[in-house]
N, C-alpha and C. Protein backbone atom coordinates (compact mmCIF):
# COMPACT_ATOMS: atom_id res chain seq x y z
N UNK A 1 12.53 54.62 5.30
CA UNK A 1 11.32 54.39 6.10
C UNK A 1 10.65 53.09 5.65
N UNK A 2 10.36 52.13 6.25
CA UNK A 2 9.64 50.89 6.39
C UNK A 2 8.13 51.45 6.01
N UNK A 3 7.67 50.26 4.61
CA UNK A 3 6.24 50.78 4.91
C UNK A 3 5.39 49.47 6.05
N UNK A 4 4.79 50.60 6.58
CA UNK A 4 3.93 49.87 7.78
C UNK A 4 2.52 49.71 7.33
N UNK A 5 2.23 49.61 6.05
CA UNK A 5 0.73 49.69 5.22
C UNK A 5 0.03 48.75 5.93
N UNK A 6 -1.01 48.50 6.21
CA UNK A 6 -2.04 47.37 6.22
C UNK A 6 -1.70 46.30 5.64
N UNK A 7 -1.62 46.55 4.12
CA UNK A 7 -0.83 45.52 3.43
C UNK A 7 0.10 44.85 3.78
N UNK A 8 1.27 45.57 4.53
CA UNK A 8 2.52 45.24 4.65
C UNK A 8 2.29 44.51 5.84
N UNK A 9 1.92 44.95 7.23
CA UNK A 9 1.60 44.17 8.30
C UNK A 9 0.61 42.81 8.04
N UNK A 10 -0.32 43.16 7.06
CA UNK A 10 -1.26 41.88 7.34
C UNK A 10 -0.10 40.77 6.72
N UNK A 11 0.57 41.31 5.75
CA UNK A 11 1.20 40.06 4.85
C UNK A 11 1.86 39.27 6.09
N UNK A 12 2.90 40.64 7.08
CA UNK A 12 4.02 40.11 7.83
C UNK A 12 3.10 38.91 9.15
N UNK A 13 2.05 39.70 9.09
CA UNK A 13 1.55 38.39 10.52
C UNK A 13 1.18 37.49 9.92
N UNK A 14 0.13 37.73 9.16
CA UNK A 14 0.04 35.98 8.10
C UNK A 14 1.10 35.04 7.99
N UNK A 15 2.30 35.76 7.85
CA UNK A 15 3.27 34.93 7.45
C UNK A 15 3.79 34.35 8.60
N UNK A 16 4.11 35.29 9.86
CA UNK A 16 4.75 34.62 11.05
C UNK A 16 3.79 33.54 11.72
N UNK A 17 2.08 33.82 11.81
CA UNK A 17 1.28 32.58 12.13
C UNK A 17 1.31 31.59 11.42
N UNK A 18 1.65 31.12 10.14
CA UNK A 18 1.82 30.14 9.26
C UNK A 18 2.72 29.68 9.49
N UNK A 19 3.91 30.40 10.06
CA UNK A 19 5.35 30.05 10.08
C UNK A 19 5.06 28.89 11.17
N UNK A 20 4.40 29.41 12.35
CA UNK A 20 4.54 28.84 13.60
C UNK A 20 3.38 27.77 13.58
N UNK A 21 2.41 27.77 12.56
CA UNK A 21 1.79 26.33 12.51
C UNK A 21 2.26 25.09 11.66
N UNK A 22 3.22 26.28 11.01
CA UNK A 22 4.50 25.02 9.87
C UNK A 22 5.45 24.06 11.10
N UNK A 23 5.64 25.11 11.85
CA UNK A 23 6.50 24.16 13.15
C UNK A 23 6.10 23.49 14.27
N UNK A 24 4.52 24.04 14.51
CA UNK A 24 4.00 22.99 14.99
C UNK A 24 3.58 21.82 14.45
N UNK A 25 3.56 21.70 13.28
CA UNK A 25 3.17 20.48 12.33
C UNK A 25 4.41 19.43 12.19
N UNK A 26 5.65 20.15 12.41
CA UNK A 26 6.90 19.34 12.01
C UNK A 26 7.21 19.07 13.97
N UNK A 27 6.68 19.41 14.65
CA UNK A 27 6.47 18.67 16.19
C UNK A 27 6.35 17.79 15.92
N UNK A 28 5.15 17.84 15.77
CA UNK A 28 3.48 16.08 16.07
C UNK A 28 4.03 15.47 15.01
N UNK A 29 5.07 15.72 14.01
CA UNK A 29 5.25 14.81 13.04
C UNK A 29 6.36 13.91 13.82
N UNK A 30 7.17 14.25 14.61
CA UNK A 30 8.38 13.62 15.82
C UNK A 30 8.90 12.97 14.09
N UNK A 31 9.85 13.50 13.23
CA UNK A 31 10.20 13.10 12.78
C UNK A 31 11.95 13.64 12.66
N UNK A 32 11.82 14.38 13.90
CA UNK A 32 13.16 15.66 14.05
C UNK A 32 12.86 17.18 13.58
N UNK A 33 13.81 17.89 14.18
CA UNK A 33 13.38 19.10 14.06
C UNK A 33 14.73 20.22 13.74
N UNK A 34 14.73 21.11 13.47
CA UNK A 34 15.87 22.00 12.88
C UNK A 34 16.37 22.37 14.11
N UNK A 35 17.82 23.53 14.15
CA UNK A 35 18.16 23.56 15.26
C UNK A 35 17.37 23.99 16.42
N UNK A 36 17.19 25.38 16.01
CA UNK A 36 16.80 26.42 17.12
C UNK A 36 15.47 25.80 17.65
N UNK A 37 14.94 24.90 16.81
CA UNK A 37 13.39 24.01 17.50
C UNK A 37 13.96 22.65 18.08
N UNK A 38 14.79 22.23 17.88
CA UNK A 38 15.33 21.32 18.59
C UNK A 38 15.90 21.60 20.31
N UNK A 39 16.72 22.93 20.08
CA UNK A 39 16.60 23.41 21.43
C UNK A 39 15.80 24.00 21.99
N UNK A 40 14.50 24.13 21.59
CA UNK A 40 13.20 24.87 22.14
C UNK A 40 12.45 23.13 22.93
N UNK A 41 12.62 22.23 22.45
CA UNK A 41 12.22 21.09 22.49
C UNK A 41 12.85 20.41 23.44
N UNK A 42 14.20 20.74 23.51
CA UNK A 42 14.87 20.54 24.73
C UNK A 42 15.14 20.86 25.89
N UNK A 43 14.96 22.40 25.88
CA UNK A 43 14.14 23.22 27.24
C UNK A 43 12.73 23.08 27.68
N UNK A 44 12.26 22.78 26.77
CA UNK A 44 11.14 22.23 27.20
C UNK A 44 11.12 20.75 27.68
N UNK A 45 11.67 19.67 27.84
CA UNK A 45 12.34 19.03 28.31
C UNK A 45 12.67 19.16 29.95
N UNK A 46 13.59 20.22 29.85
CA UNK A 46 14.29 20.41 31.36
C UNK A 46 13.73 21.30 32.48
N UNK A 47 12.54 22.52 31.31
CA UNK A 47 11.77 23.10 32.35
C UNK A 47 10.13 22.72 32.20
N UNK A 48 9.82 22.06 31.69
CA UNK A 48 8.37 21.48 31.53
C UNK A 48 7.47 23.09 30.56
N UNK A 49 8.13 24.36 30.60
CA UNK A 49 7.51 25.17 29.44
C UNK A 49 7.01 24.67 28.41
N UNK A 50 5.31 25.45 28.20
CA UNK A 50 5.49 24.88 27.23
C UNK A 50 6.00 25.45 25.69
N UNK A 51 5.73 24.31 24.54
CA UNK A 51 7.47 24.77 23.96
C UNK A 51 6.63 25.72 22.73
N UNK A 52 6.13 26.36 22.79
CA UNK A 52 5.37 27.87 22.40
C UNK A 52 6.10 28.73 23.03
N UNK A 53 5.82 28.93 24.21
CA UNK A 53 6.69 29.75 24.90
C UNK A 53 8.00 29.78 24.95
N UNK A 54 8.36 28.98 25.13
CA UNK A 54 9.78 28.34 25.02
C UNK A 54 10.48 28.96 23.83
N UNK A 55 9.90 28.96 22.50
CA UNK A 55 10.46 29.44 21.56
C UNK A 55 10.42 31.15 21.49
N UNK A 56 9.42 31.46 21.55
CA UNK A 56 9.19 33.17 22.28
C UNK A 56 10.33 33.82 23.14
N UNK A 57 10.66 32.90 24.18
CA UNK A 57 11.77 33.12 25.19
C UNK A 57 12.94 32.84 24.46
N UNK A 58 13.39 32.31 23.71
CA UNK A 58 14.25 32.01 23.40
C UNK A 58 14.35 32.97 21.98
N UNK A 59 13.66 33.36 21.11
CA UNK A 59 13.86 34.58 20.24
C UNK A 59 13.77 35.38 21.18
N UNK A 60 13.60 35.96 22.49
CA UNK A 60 13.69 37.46 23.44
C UNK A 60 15.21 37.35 23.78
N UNK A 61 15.94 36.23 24.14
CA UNK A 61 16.98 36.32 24.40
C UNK A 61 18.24 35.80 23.12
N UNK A 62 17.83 35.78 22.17
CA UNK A 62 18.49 35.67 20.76
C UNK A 62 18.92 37.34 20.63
N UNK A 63 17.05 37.96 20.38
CA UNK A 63 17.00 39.44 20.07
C UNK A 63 17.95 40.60 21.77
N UNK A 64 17.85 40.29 22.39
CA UNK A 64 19.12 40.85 23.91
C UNK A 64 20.60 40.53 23.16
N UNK A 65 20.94 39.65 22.43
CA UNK A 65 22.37 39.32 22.05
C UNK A 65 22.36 40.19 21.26
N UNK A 66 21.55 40.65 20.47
CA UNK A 66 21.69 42.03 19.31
C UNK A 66 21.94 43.37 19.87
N UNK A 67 22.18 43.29 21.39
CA UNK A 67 22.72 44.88 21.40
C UNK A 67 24.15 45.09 21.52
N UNK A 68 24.74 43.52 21.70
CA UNK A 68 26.31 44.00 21.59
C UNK A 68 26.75 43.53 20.14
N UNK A 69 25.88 43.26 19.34
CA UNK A 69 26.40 43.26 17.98
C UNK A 69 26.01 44.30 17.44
N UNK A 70 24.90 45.32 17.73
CA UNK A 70 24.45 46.62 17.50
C UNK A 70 23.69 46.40 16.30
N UNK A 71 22.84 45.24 16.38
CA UNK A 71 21.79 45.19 15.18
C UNK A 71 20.74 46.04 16.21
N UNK A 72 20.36 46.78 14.62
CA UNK A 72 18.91 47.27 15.00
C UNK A 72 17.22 46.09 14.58
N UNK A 73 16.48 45.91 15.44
CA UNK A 73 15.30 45.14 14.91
C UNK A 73 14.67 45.93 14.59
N UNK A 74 13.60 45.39 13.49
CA UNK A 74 12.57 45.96 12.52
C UNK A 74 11.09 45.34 13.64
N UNK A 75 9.87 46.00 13.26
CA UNK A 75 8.65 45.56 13.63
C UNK A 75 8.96 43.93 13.26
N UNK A 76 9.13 43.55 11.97
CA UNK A 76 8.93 42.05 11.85
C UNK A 76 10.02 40.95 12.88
N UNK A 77 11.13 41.56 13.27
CA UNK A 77 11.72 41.14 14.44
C UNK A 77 11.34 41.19 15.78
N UNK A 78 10.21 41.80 16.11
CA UNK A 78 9.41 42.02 17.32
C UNK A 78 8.48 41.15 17.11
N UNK A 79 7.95 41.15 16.26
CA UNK A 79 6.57 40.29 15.91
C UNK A 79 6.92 38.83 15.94
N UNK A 80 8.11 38.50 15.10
CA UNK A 80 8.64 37.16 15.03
C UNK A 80 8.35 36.80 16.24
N UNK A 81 9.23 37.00 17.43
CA UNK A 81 9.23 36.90 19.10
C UNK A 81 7.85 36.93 19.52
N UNK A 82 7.22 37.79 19.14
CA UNK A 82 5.68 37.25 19.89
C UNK A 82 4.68 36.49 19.15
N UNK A 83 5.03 36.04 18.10
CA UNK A 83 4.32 35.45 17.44
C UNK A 83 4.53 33.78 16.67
N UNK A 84 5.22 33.61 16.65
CA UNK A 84 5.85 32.19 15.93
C UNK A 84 5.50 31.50 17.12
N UNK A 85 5.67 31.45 18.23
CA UNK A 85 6.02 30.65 19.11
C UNK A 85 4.18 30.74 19.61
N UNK A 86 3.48 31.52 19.97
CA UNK A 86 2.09 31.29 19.82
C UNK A 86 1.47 30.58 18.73
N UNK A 87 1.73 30.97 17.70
CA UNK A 87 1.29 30.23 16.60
C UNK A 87 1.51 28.97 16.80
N UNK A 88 2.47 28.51 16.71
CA UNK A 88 3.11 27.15 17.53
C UNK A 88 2.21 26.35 19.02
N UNK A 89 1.97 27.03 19.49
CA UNK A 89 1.19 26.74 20.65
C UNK A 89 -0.04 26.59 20.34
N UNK A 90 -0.78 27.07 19.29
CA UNK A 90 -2.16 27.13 18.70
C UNK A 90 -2.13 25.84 17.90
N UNK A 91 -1.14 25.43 17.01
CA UNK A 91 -1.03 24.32 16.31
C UNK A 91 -0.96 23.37 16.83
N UNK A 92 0.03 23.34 18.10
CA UNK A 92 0.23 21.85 18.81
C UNK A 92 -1.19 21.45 19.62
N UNK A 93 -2.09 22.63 19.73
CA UNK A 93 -3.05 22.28 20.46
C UNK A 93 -4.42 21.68 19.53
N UNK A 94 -4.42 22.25 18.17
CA UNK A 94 -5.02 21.32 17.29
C UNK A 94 -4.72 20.49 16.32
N UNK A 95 -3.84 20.17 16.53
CA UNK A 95 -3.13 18.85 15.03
C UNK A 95 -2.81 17.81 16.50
N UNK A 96 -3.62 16.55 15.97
CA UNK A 96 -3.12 15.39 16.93
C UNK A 96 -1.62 15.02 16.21
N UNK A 97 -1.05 14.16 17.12
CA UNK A 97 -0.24 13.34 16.85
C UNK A 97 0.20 11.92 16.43
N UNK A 98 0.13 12.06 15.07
CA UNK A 98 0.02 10.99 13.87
C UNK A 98 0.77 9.49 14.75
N UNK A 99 0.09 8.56 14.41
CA UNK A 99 0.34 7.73 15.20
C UNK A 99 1.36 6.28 14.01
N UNK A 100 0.79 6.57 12.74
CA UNK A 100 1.63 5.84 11.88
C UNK A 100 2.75 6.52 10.90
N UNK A 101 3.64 5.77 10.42
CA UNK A 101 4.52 6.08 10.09
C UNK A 101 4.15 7.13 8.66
N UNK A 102 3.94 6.76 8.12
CA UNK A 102 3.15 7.62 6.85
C UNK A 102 2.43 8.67 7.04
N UNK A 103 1.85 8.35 8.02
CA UNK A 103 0.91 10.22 8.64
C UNK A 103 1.97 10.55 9.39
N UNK A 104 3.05 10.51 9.15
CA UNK A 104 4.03 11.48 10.03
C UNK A 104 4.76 11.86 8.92
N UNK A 105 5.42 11.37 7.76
CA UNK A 105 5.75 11.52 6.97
C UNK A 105 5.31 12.60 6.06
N UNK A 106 3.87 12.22 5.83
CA UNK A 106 3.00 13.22 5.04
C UNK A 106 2.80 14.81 6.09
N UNK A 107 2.47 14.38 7.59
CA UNK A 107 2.41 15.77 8.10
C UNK A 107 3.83 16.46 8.26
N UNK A 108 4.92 16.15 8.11
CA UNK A 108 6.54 16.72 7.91
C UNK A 108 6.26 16.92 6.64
N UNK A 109 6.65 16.74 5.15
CA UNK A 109 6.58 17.37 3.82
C UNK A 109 5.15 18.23 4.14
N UNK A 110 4.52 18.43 4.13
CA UNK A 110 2.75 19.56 4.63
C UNK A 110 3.80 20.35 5.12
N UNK A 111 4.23 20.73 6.74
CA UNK A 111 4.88 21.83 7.83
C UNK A 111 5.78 22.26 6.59
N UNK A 112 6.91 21.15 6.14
CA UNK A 112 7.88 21.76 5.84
C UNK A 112 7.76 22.49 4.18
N UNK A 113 6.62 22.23 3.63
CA UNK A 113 6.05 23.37 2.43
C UNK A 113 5.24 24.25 2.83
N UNK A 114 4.72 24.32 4.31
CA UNK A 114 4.08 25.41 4.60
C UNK A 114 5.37 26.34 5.07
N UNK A 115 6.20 25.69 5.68
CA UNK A 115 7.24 26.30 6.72
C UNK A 115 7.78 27.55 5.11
N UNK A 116 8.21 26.47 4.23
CA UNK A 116 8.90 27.56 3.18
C UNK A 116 7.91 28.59 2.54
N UNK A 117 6.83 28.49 2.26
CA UNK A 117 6.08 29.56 1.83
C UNK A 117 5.52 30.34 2.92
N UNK A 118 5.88 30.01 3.65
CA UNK A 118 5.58 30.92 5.23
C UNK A 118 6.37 32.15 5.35
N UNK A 119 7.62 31.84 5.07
CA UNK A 119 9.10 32.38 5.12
C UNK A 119 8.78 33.38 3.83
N UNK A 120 8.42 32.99 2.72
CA UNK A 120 8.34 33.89 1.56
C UNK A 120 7.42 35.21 1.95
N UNK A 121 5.93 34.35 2.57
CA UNK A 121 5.36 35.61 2.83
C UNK A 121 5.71 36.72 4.05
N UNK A 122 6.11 35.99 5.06
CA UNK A 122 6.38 37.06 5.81
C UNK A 122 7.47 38.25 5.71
N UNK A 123 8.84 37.43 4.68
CA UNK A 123 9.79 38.57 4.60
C UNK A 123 9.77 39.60 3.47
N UNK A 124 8.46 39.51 2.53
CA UNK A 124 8.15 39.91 2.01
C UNK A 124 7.60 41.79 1.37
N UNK A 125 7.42 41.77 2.63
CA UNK A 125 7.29 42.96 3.38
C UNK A 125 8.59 43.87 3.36
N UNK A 126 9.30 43.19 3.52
CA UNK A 126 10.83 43.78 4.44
C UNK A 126 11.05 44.63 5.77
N UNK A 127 10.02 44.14 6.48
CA UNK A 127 9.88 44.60 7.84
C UNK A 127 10.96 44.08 8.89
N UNK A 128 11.65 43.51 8.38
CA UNK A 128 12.66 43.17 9.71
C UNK A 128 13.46 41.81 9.31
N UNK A 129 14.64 41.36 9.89
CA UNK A 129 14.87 39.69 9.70
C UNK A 129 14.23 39.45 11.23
N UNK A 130 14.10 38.09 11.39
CA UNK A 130 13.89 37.00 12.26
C UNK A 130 15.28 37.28 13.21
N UNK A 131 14.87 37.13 14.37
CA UNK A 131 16.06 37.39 15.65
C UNK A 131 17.36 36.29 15.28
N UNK A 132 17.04 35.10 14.66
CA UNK A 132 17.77 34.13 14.51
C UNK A 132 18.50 34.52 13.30
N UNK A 133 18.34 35.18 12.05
CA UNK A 133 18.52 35.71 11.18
C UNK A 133 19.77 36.91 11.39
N UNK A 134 18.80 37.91 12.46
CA UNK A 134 19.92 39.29 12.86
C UNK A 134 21.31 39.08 12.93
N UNK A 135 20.87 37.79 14.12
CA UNK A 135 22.25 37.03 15.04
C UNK A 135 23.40 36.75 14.23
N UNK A 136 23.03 35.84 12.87
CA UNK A 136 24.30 35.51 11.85
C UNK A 136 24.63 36.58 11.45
N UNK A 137 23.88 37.81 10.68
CA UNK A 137 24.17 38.79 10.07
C UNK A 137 24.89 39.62 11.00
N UNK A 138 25.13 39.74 12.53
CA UNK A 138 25.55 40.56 13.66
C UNK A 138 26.96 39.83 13.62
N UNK A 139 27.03 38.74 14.16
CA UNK A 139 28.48 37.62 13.71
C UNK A 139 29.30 38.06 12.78
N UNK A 140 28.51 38.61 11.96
CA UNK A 140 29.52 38.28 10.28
C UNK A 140 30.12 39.66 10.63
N UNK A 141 29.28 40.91 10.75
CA UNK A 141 29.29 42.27 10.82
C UNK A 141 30.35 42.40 11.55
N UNK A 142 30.46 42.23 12.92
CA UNK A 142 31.57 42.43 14.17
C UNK A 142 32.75 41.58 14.16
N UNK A 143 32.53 40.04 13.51
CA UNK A 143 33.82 39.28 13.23
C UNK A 143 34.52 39.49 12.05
N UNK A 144 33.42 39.47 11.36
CA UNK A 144 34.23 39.47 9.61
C UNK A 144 34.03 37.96 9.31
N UNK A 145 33.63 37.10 9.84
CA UNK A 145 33.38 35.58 9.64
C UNK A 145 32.24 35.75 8.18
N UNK A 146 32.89 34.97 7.37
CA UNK A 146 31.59 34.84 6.17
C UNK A 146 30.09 34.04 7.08
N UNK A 147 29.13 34.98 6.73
CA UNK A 147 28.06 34.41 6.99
C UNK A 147 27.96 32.96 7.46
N UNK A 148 28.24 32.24 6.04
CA UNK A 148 27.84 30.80 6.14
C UNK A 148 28.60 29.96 7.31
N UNK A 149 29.63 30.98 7.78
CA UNK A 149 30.21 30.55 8.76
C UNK A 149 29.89 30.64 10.04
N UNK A 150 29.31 32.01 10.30
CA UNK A 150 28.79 32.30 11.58
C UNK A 150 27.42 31.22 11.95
N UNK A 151 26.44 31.23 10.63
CA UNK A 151 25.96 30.23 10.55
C UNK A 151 25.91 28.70 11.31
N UNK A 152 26.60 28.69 10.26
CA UNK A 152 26.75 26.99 10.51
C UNK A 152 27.56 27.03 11.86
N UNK A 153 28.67 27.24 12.42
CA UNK A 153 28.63 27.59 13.73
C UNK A 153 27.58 27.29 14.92
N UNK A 154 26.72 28.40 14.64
CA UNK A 154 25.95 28.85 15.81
C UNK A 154 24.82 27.85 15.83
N UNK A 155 23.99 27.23 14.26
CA UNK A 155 23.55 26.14 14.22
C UNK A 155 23.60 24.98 14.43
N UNK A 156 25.18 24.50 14.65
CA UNK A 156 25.78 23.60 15.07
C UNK A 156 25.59 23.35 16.68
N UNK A 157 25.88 24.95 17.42
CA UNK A 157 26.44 24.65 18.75
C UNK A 157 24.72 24.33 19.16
N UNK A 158 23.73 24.89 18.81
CA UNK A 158 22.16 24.95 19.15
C UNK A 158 21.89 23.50 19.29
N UNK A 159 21.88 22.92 17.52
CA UNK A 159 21.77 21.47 17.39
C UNK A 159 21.93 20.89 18.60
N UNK A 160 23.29 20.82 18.87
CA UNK A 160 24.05 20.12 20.08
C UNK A 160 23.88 20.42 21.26
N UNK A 161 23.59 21.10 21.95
CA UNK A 161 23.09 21.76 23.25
C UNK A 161 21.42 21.55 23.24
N UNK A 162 20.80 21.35 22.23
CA UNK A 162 19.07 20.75 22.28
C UNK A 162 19.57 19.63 21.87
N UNK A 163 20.35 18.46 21.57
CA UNK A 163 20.35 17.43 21.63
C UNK A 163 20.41 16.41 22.67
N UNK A 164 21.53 17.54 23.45
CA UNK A 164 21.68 17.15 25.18
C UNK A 164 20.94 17.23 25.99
N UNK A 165 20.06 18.17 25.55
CA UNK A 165 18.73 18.00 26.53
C UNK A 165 17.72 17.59 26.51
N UNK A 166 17.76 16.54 25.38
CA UNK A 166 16.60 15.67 24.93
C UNK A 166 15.56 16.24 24.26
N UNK A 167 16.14 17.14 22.83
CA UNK A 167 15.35 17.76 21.72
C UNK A 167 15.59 16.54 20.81
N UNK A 168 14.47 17.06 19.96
CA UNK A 168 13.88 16.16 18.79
C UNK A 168 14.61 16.38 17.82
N UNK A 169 15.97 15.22 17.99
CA UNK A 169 16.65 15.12 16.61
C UNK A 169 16.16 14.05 16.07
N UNK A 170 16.34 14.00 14.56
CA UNK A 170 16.53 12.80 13.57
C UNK A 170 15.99 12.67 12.31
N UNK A 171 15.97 11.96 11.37
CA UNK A 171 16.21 12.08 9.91
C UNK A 171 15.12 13.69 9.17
N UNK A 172 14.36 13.92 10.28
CA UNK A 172 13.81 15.10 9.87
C UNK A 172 14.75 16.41 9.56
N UNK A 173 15.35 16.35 10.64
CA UNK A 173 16.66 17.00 10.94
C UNK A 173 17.21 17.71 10.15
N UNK A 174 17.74 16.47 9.52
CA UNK A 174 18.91 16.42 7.89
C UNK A 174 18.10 17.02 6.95
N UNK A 175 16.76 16.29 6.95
CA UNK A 175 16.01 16.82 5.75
C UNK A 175 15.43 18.33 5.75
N UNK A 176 15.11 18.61 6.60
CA UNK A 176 14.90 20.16 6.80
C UNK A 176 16.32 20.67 6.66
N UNK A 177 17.29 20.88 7.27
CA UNK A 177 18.94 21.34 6.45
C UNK A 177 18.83 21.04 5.22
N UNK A 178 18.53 20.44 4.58
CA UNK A 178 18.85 19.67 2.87
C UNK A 178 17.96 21.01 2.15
N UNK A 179 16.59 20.66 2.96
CA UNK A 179 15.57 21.25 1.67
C UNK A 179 15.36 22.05 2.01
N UNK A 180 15.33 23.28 3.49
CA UNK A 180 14.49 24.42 3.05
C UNK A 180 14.83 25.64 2.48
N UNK A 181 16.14 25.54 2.70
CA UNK A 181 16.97 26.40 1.68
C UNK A 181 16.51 26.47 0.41
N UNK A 182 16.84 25.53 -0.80
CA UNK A 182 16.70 25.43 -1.55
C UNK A 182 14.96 25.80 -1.76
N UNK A 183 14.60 25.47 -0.94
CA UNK A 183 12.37 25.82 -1.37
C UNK A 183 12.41 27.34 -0.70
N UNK A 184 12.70 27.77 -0.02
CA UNK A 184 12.90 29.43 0.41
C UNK A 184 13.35 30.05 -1.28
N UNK A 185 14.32 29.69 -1.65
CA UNK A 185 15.17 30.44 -2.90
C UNK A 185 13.77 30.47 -3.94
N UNK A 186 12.75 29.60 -3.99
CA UNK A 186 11.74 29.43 -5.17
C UNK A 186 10.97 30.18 -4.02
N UNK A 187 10.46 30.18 -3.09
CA UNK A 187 9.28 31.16 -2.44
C UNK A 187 9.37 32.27 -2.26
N UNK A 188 10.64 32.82 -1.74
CA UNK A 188 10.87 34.43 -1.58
C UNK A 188 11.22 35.13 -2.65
N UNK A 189 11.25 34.94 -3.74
CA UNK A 189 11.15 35.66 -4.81
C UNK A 189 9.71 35.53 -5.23
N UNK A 190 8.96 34.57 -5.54
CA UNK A 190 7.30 34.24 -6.07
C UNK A 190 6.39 35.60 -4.97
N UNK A 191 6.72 35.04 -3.73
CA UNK A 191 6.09 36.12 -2.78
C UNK A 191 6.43 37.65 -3.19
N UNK A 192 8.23 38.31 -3.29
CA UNK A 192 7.90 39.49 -3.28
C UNK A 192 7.55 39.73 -4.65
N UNK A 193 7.34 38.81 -5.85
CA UNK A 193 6.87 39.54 -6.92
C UNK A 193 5.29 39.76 -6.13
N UNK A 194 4.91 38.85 -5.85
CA UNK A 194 3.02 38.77 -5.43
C UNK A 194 2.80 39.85 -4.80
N UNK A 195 3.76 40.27 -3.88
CA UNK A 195 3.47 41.55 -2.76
C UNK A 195 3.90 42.62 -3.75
N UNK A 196 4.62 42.67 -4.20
CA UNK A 196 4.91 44.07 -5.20
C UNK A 196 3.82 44.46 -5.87
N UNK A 197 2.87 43.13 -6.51
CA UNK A 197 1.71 43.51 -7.71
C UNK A 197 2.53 43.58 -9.06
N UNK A 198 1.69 43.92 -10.19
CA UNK A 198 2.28 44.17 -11.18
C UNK A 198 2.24 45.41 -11.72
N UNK A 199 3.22 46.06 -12.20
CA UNK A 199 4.30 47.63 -12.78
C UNK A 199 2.68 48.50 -12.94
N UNK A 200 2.45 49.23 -12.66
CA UNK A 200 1.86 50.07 -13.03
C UNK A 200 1.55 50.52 -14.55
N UNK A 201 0.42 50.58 -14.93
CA UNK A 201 -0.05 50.65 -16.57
C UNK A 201 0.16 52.26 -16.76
N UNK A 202 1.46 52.43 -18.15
CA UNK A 202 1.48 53.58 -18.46
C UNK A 202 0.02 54.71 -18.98
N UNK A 203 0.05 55.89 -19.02
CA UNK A 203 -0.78 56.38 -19.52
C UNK A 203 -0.98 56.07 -20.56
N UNK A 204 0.06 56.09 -21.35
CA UNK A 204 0.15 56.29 -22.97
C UNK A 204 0.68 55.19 -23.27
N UNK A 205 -0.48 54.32 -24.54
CA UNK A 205 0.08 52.87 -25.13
C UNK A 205 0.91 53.45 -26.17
N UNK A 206 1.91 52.44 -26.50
CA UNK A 206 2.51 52.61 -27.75
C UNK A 206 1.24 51.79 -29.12
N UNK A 207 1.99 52.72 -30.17
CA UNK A 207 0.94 52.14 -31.11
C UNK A 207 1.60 50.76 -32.27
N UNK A 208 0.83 49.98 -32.10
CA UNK A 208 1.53 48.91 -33.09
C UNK A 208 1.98 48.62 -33.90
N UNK A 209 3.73 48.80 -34.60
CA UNK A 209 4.50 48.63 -35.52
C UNK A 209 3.61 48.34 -36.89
């Protein structure tokens, strides 16, 4: 059983609204963008949506591919879908768009250290993976493909299909692949110690040697 505490939900939405003002920040920075926002950027592009929504729609039909891989979603996989992509829409509507090279710079490293401690807090909880998340883990499950394979794959074909449609690639790109991995591995452990608290104080001290 999932706990659904107060605790546990407030952590999980905190985390998915942060998430989605981390990615609206790495927008207005136009310094490139990771896959699955690259093709949110690129449908938005071809249908004038805007790309809040866009990303919403596009985790609803990520999370529809999970019934022939027979993942089950958690609350935090529902929430992801209605929420990242608002959050996102809330951000793009108050962060202007940095007009020099250095305030774009500085607002990309900002998104992309909010983006990773975003990620810490929300999965913290263990309420669910992210629809984009399920998808690799559904791949691996039904093919037998190692993860990193289904992965990189499916990240690949996204990349490339929001590239074609005139999503926001470029050196941001690379650098978000490079680093957020590696800054997730230091946040999602810091977070679930923070959300755990610390061990409970025995009744009985030991007495000093």
């Amino acid at each position: 059983m999932k706990d659904l505490s107060v605790k546990s939900l407030s952590w999980l939405i905190t985390g998915l609204f942060l998430y989605g003002i981390a990615v609206a920040m790495l927008v207005r920075a136009s310094l490139g963008l990771a896959p699955w926002n690259t093709l949110a950027s690129g449908m938005v592009e071809l249908t004038g949506i805007s790309f809040g929504l866009m990303t919403n729609l596009i985790g609803l039909v990520v999370l529809l591919v999970w019934i022939p891989l027979r993942q089950r979603p958690g609350v935090g996989t529902v929430l992801n879908v209605l929420l990242v992509g608002t959050s996102a829409e809330i951000g793009l509507r108050l962060i202007p768009q940095p007009t020099e090279l250095m305030a774009q710079v500085a607002l990309f490293v900002a998104g992309l250290l909010l983006l990773a401690g975003a990620t810490g807090i929300y999965i913290a909880p263990g309420l669910g993976p992210g629809p984009r998340d399920g998808l690799m883990t559904g791949l691996h499950e039904r093919t037998g493909a190692p993860v990193w394979v289904c992965r990189a794959g499916v990240e690949i074909t996204v990349l490339a299909a929001g590239w074609l449609l005139g999503g926001l690639v470029g050196l941001g790109t690379v650098a978000e692949a490079l680093l957020i991995g590696p800054m997730v591995h230091r946040t999602l452990p810091y977070f679930r110690t923070l959300y755990a608290g610390p061990p409970p104080a025995t009744d009985i001290e030991c007495e000093p040697a």
